[in-house]
Every structure is written in structure tokens, then in C-alpha cells.
C-alpha atoms as a PDB file:
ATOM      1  CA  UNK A   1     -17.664  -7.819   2.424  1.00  0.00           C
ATOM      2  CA  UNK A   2     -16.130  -7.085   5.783  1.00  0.00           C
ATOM      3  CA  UNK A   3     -13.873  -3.579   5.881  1.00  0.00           C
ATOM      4  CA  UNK A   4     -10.109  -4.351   5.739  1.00  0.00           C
ATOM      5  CA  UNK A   5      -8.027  -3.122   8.612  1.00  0.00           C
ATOM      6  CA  UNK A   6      -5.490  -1.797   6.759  1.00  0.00           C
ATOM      7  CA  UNK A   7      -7.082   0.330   3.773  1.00  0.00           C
ATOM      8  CA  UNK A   8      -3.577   1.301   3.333  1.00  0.00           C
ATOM      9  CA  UNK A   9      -0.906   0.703   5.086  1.00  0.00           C
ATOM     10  CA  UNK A  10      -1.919   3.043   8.074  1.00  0.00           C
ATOM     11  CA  UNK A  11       0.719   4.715   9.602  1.00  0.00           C
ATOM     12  CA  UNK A  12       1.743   4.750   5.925  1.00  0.00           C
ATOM     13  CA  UNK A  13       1.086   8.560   5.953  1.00  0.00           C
ATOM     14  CA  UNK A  14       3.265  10.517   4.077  1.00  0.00           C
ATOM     15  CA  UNK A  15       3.135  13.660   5.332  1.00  0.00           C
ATOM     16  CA  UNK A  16       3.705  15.682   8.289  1.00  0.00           C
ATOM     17  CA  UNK A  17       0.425  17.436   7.337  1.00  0.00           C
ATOM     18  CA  UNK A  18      -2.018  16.489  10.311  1.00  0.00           C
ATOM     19  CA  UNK A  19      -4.707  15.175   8.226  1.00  0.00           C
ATOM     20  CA  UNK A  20      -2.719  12.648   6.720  1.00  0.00           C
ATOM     21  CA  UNK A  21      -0.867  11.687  10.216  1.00  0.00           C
ATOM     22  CA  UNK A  22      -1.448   7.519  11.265  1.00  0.00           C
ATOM     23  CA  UNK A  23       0.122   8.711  14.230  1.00  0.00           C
ATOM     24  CA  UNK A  24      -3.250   8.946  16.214  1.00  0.00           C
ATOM     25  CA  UNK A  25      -4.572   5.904  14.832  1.00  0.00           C
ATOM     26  CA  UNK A  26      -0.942   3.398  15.444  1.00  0.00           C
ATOM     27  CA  UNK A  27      -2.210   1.444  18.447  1.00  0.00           C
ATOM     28  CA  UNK A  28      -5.090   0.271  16.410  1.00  0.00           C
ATOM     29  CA  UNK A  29      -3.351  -0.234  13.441  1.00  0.00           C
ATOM     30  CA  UNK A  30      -0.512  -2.121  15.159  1.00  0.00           C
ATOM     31  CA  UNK A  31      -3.000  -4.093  17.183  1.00  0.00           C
ATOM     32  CA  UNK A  32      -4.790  -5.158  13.581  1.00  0.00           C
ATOM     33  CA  UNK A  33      -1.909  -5.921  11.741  1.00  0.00           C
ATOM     34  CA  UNK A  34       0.381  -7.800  14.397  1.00  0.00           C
ATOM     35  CA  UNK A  35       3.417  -9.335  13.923  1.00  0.00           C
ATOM     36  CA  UNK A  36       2.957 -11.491  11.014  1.00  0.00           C
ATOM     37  CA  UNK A  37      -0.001  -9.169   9.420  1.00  0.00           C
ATOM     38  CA  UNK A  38      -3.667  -9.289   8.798  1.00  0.00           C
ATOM     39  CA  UNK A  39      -5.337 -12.024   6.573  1.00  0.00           C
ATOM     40  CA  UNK A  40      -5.075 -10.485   3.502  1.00  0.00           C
ATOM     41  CA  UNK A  41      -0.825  -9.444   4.054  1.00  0.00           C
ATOM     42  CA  UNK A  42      -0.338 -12.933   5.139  1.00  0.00           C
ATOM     43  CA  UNK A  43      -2.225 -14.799   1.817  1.00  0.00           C
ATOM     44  CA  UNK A  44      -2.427 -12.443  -0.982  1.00  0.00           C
ATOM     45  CA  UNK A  45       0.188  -9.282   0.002  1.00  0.00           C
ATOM     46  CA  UNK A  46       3.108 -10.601   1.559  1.00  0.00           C
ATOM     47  CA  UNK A  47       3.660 -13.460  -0.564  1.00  0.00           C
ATOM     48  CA  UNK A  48       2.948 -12.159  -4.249  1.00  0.00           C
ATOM     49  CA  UNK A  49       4.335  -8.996  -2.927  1.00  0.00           C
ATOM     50  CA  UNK A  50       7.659 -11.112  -2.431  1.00  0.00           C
ATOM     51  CA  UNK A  51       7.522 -12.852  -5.575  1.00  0.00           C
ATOM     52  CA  UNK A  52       6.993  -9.570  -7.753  1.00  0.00           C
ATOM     53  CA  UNK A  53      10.302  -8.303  -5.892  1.00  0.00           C
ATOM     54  CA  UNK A  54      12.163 -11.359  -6.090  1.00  0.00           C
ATOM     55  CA  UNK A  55      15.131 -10.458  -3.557  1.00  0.00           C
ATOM     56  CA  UNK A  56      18.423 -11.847  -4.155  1.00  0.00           C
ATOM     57  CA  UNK A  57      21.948 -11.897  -2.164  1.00  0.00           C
ATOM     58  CA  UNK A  58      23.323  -8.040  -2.543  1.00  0.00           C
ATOM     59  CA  UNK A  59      20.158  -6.551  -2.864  1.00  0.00           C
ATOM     60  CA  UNK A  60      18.500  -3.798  -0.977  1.00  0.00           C
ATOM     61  CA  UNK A  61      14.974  -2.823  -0.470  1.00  0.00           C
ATOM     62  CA  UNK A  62      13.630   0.888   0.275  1.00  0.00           C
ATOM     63  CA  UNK A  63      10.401   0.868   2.196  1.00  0.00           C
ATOM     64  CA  UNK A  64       8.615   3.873   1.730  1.00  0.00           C
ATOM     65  CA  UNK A  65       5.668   4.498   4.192  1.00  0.00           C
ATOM     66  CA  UNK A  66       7.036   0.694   6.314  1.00  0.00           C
ATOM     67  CA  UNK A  67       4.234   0.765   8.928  1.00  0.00           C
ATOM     68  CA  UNK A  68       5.491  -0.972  11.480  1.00  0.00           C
ATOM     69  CA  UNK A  69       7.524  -3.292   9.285  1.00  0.00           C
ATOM     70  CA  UNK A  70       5.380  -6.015   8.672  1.00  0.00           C
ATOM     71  CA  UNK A  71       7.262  -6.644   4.776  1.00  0.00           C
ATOM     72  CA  UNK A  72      10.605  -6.601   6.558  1.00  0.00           C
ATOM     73  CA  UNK A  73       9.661  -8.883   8.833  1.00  0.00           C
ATOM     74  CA  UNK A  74       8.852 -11.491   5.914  1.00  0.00           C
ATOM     75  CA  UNK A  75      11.864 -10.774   3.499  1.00  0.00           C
ATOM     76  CA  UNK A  76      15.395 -12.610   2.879  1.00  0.00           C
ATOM     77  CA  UNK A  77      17.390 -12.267   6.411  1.00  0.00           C
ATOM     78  CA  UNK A  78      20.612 -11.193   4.329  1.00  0.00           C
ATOM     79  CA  UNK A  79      19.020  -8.171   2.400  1.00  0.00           C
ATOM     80  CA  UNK A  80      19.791  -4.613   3.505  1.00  0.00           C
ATOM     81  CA  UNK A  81      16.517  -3.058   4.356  1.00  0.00           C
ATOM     82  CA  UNK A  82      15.469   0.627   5.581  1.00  0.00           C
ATOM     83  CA  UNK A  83      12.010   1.395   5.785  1.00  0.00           C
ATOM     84  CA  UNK A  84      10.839   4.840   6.704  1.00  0.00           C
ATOM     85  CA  UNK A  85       7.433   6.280   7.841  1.00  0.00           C
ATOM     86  CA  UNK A  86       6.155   9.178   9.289  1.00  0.00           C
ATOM     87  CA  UNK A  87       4.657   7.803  12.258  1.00  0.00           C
ATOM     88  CA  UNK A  88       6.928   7.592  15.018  1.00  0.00           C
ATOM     89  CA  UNK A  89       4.963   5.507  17.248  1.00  0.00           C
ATOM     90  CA  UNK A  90       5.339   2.742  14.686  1.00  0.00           C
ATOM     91  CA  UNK A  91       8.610   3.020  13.927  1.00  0.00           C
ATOM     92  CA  UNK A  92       9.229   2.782  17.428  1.00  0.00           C
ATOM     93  CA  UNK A  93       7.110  -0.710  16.925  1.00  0.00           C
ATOM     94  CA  UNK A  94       8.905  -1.685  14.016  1.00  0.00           C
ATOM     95  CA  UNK A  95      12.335  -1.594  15.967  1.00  0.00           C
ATOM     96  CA  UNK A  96      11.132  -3.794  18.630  1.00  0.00           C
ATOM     97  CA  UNK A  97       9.924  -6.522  16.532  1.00  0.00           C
ATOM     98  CA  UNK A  98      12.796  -6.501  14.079  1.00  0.00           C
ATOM     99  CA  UNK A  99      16.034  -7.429  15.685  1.00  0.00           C
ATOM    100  CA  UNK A 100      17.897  -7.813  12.337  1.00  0.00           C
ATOM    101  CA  UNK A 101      20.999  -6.028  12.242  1.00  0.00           C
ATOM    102  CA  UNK A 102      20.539  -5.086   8.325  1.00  0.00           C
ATOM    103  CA  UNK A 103      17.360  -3.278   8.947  1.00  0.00           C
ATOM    104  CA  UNK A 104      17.384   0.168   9.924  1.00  0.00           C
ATOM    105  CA  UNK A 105      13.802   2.232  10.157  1.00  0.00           C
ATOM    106  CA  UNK A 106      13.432   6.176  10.329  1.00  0.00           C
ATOM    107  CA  UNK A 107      10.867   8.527  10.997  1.00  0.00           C
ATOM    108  CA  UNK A 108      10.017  11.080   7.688  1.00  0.00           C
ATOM    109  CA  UNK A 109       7.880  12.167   5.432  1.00  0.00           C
ATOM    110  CA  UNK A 110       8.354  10.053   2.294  1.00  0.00           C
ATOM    111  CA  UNK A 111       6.678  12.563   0.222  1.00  0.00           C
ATOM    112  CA  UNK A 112       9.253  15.249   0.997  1.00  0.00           C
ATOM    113  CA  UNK A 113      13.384  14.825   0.521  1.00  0.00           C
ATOM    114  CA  UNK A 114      14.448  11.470   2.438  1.00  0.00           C
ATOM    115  CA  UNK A 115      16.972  12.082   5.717  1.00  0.00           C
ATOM    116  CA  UNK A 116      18.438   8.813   3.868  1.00  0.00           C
ATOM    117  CA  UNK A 117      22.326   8.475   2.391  1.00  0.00           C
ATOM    118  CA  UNK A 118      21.661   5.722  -0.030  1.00  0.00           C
ATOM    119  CA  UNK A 119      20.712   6.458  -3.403  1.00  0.00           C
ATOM    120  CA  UNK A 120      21.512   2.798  -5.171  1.00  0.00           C
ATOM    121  CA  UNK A 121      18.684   0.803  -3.863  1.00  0.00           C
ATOM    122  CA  UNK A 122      17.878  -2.027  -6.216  1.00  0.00           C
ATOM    123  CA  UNK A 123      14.400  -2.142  -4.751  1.00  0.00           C
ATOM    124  CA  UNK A 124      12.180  -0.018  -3.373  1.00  0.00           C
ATOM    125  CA  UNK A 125       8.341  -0.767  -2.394  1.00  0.00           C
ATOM    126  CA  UNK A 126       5.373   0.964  -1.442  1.00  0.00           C
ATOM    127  CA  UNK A 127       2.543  -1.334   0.196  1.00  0.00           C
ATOM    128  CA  UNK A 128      -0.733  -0.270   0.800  1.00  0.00           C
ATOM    129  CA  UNK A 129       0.091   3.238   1.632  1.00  0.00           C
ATOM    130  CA  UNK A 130       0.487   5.652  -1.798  1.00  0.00           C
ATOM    131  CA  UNK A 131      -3.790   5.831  -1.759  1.00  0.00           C
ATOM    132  CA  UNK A 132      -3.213   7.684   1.507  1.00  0.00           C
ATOM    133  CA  UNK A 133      -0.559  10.123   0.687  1.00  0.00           C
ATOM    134  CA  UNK A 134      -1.764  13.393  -0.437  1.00  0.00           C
ATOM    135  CA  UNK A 135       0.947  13.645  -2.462  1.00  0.00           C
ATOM    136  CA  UNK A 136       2.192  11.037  -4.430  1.00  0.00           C
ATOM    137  CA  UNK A 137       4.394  12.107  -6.924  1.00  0.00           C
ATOM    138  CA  UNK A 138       6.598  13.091  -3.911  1.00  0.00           C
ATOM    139  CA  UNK A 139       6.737   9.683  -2.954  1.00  0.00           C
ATOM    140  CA  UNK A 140       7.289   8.543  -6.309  1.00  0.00           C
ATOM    141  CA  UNK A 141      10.654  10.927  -6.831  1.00  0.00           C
ATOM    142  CA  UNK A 142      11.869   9.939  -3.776  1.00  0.00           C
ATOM    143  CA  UNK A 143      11.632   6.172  -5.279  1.00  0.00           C
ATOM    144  CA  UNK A 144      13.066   7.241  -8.541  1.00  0.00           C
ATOM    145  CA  UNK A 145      16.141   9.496  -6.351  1.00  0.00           C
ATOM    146  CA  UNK A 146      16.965   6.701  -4.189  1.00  0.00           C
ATOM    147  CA  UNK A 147      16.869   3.883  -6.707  1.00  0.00           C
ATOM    148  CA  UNK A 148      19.781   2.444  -8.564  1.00  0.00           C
ATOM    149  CA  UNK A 149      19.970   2.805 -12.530  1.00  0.00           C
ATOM    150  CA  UNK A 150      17.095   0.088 -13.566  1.00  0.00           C
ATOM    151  CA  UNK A 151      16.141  -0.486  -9.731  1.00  0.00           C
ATOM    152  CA  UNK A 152      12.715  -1.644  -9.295  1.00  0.00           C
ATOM    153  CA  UNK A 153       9.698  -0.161  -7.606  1.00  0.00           C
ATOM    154  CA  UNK A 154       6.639  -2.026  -6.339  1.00  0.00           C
ATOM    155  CA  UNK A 155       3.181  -0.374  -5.687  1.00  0.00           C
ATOM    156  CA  UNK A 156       0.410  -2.051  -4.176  1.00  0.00           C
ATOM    157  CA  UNK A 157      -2.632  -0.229  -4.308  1.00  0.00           C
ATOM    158  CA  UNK A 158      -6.370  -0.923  -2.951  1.00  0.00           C
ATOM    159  CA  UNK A 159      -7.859  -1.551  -6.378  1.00  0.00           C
ATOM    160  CA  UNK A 160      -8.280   2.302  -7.939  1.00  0.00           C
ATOM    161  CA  UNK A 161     -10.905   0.977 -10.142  1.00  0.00           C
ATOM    162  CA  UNK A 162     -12.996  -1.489  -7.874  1.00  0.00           C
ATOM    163  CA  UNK A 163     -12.732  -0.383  -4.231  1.00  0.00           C
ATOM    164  CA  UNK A 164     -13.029   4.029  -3.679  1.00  0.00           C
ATOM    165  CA  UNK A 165     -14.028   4.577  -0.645  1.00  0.00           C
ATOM    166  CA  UNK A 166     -17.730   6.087  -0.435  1.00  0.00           C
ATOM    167  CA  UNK A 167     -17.902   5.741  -3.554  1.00  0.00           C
ATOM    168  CA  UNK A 168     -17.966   1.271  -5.036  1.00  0.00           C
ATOM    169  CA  UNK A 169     -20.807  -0.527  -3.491  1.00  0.00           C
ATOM    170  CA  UNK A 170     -21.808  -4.532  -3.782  1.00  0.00           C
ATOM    171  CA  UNK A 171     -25.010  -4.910  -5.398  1.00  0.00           C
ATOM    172  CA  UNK A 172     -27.258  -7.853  -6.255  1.00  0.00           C
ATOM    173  CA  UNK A 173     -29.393  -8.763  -9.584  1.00  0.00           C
ATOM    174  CA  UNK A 174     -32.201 -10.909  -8.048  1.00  0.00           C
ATOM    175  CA  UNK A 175     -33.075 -12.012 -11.667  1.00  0.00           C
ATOM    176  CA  UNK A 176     -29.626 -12.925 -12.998  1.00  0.00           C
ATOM    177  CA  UNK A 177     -28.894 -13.877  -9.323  1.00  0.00           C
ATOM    178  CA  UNK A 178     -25.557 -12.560  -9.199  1.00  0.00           C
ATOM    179  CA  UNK A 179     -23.296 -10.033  -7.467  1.00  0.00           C
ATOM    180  CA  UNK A 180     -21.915  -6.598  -9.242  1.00  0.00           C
ATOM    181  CA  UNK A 181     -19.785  -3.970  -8.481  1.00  0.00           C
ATOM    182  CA  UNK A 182     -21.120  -0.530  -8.729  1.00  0.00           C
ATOM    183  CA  UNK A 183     -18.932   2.487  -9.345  1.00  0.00           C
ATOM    184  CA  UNK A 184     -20.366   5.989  -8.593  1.00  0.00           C
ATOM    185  CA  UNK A 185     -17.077   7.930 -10.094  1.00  0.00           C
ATOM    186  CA  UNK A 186     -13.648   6.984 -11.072  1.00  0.00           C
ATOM    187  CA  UNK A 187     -11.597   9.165 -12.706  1.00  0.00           C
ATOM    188  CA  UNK A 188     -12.165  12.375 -10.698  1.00  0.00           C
ATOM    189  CA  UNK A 189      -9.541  12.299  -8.367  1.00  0.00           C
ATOM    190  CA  UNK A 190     -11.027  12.429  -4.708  1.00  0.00           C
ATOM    191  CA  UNK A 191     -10.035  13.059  -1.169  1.00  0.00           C
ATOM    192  CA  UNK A 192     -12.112  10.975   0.784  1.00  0.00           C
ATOM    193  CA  UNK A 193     -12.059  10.868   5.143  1.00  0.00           C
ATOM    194  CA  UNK A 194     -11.823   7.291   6.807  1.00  0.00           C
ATOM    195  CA  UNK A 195     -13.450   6.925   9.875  1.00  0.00           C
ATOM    196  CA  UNK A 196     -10.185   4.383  11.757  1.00  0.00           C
ATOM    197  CA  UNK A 197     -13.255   3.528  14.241  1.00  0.00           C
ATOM    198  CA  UNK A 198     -16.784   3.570  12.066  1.00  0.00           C
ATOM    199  CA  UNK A 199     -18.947   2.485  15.292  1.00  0.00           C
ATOM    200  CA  UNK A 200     -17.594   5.590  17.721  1.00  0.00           C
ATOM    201  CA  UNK A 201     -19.542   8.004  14.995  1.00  0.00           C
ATOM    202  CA  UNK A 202     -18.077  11.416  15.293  1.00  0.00           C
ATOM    203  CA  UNK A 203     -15.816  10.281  18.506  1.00  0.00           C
ATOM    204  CA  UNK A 204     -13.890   8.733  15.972  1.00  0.00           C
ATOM    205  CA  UNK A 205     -10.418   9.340  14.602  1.00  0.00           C
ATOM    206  CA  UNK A 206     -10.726  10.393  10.866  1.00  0.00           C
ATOM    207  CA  UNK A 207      -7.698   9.253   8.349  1.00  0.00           C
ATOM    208  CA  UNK A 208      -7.643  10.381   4.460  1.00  0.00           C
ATOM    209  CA  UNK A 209      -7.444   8.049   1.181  1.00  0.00           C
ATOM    210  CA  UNK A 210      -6.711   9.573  -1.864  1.00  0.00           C
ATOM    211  CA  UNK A 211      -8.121   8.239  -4.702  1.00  0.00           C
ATOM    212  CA  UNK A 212      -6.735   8.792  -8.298  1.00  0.00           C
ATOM    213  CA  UNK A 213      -7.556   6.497 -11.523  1.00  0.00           C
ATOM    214  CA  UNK A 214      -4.903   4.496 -12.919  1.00  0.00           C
ATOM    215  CA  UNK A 215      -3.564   6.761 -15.340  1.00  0.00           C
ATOM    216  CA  UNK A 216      -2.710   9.477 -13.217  1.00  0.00           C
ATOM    217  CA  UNK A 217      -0.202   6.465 -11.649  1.00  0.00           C
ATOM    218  CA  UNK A 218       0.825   5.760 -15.051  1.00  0.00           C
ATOM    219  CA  UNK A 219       1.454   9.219 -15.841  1.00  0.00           C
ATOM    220  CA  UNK A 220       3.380  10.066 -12.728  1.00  0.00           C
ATOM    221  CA  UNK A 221       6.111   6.712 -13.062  1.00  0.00           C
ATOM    222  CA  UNK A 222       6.246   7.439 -16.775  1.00  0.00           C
ATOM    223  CA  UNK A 223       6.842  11.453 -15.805  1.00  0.00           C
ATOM    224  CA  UNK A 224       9.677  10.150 -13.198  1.00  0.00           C
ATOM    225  CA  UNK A 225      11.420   7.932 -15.752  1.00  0.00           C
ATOM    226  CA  UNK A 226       9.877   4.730 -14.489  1.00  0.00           C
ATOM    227  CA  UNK A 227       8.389   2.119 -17.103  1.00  0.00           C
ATOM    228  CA  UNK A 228       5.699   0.011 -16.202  1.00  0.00           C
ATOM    229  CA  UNK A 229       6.989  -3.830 -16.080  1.00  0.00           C
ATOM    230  CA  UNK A 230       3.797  -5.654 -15.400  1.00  0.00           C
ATOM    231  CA  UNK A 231       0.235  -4.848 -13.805  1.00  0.00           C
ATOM    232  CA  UNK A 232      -1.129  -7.784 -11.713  1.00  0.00           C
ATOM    233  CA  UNK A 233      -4.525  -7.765 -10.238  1.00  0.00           C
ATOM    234  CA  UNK A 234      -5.361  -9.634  -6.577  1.00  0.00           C
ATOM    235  CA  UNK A 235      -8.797 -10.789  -6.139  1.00  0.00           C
ATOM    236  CA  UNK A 236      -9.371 -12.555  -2.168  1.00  0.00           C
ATOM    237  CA  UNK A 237      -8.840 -16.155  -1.948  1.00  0.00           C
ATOM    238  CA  UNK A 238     -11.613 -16.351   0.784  1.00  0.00           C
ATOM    239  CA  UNK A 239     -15.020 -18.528  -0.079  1.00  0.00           C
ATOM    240  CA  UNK A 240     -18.490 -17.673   1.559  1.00  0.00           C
ATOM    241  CA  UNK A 241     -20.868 -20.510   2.463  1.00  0.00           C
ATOM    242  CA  UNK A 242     -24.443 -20.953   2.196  1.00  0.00           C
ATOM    243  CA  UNK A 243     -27.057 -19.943  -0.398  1.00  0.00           C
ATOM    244  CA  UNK A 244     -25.375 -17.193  -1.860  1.00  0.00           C
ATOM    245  CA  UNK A 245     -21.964 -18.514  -1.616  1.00  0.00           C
ATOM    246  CA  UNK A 246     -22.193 -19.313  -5.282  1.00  0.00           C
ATOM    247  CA  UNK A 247     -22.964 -15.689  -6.452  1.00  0.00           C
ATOM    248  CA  UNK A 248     -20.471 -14.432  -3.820  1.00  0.00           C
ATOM    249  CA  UNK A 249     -17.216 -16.515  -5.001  1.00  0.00           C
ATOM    250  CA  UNK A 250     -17.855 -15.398  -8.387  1.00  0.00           C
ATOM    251  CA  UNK A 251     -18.106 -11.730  -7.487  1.00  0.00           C
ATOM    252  CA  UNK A 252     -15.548 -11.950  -5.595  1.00  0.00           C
ATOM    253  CA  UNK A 253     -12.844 -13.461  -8.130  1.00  0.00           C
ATOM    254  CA  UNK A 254     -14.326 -11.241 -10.672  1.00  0.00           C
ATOM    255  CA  UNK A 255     -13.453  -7.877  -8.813  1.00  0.00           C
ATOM    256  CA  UNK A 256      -9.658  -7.712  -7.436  1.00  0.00           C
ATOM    257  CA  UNK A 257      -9.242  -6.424  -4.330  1.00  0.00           C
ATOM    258  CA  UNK A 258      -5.551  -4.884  -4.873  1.00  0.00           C
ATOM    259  CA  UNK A 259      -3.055  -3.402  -7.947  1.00  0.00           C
ATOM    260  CA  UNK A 260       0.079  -4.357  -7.960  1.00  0.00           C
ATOM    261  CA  UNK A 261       2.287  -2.468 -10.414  1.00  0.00           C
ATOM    262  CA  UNK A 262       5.556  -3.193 -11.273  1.00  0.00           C
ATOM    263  CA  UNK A 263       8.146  -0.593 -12.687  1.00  0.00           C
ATOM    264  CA  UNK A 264      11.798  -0.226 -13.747  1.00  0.00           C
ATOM    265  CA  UNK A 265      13.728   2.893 -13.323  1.00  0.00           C
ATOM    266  CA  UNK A 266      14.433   3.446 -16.871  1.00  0.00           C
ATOM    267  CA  UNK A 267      16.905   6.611 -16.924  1.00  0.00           C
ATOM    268  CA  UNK A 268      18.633   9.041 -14.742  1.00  0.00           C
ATOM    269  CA  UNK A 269      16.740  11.913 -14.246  1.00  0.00           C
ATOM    270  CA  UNK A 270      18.447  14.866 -12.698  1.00  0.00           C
ATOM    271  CA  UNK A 271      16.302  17.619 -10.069  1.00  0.00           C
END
């Protein structure tokens, strides 16, 4: 299967730290994304993304790690939106392409204390982005700091189980004629470097992903008074052709590409 162009939500860095800086990489992630976002944002993240936040009249949305606002660009007109993200060259982006007047973006680290006044967001959402943050649990406060009493938080996530970078494979079982999934490691937490451009060998930029199993998520949302709502899983809604496109759909329904996790703010929790 071909490598996504956004393995998270590149410029999605959270940190000021160099090695987790999308700033070098923007023009290629803006360029892959576009204005309406890649395949998978515009069939499988965008829309169930929407659906799992279901925005309403007088609510507001926190968009930690934004990009270059590709989810603002696809939500209610009327909602109050600020997305922040530590790449300035996208925010720059993000202000060009979204003229509405209740959108505001900012440049920050969204894994250190937000430059932000609001702290009664009724929904906050981070999209393909907290696998590259080195530190997530700073993310996740800010979330929990800037979110109204029962506010809700959406994570999508690369699929922490399926797809680690180096380290899932596709294999094929010539007798049983079908596709698997191998996993070399899981649950050791990993910091793994992301060549942006794989054919310019060592010429090219490097990003990070972060990978951590699912119950060091779990841990951190339950640690930050967050409960867990509802896990949904997103397997690609793209079919192969030819001989093995029998062995291929089924492999490919069978292993989700994304986790989305849904959480409530539960309690406020004081620093």
C-alpha cells in the first residue's frame, strides 16, 4: 500500500524542539494536502471526523497542531474556531485560505502552555498530529485546560496497533492466499525518523513519529480527567483490481488504517 502524505498531520509538530519542527517540510506538506485535503481527509477523516464532533450553533472548536487548516476549512461556517500550530509557514497558509471571520490561527507549541485566552471550548481536536509530538501529555493538558466542563476532545491517530512506522509490514500466505499484517513490536514506545522525501536518500528532510500503544493514550486522558466516550476504527474505502484484488480488499478492511478516540472532560482538574 502506497505511503500516505500526511503520516500525521505534518506541520502538526508540537514542539519548538528542531527535531519535531514541520517547518522545513510545509511546502510539501501544503502542496500534498491542498485545499480540500488528501484522499484519505476528504473520504474517511474529514467526514467521520465531523460526525464524531457533531458541531452545533454556539459551539467552539480548539485545533491543536491545525496544519494549515484543512478541518476548518470543512466545519459549520458559524462555529468559533482557533487552531494553533507550531509551524509558522502554515499558519501563514492557513490564513490565506480561510477568510472566515470566526477563525483565528496562531503559531505555538501545543505541547507547552497555549498563548490562547479561552478556556471554555466545547470542542477541541487533534487530527493526525499527537503520533508526532514528542510529548503528548502536554498536548493532552492543554486540551483538558482549555476545554469547558464535559467539553469534548477528538484524537485521530495512524492506527497505534496496525501501522508503526519501520516496524508493520504487509505480508502474503501463498497457501491460504491471503494478506496479513505483521507487527515487529508494539508496546515499547518508539521514536522513529520519517524520511518527508524517501527517494532523495540522505538529502532528505527527516521528521519524527512517536509511537506509543493504546494504553499509554488511555492512561494519559484518564490521568487528565478525560473519559473515553467511544473508540472507532477506519479501515480505507479504496478497492484494488486484478488477481489479487480479492486478497487485498479483505486485508485491507480487516486492518484500519486510523483510531479515532472520543473523550469527555469529566472533572475540573486544577495545575
Amino acid at each position: 500500500m502506497k505511503r500516505i502524505p500526511s503520516h500525521r498531520n505534518p506541520a502538526a509538530s508540537g514542539s519548538h524542539n528542531e527535531e519535531t519542527s514541520w517547518q522545513n517540510v510545509s511546502e510539501w506538506y501544503s502542496k500534498a494536502v491542498g485545499i480540500e485535503g488528501h484522499y484519505y481527509h476528504q473520504h474517511i477523516i474529514l467526514p467521520l471526523s465531523l460526525r464524531l464532533l457533531d458541531l452545533h450553533d454556539g459551539d467552539s472548536l480548539l485545533d491543536l497542531a491545525c496544519g494549515q487548516g484543512v478541518l476548518a476549512r470543512h466545519i459549520p461556517a458559524n462555529i468559533h474556531y482557533e487552531g494553533i500550530d507550531s509551524a509558522p509557514d502554515l499558519i501563514e497558509q492557513a490564513k490565506r485560505l480561510d477568510k472566515n471571520k470566526k477563525h483565528s490561527y496562531h503559531t505555538g507549541d501545543v505541547s507547552r502552555k497555549l498563548a490562547i485566552q479561552k478556556t471554555d471550548f466545547t470542542h477541541a481536536s487533534i487530527i493526525l498530529a499527537l503520533q508526532n509530538i514528542s510529548d503528548p501529555l502536554g498536548v493532552i493538558r492543554n486540551a483538558r485546560n482549555h476545554l469547558s466542563p464535559q467539553g469534548t476532545l477528538l484524537i485521530v491517530l495512524n492506527h497505534p496497533s496496525f501501522r508503526i512506522p519501520r516496524q508493520t509490514s504487509w505480508g502474503i500466505d501463498e497457501q491460504n492466499k491471503s494478506q496479513y499484517r505483521k507487527v515487529n513490536l508494539y508496546l515499547t514506545p518508539l521514536k522513529i525518523p520519517i524520511a518527508a522525501h524517501p527517494g532523495k536518500g540522505t538529502q532528505s528532510q527527516v521528521t519524527w513519529s512517536y509511537h506509543f500503544p493504546l494504553s499509554h493514550y488511555s492512561r494519559l486522558l484518564s490521568e487528565n480527567g478525560f473519559v473515553i466516550e467511544k473508540l472507532e476504527e477506519w479501515a480505507s474505502d479504496k478497492q484494488s483490481t486484478g488477481s489479487a484484488a480479492k486478497m487485498e480488499n479483505r486485508a485491507r478492511n480487516e486492518f484500519p488504517l486510523f483510531l479515532a478516540i472520543l473523550a469527555r472532560n469529566s472533572v475540573a482538574i486544577s495545575e
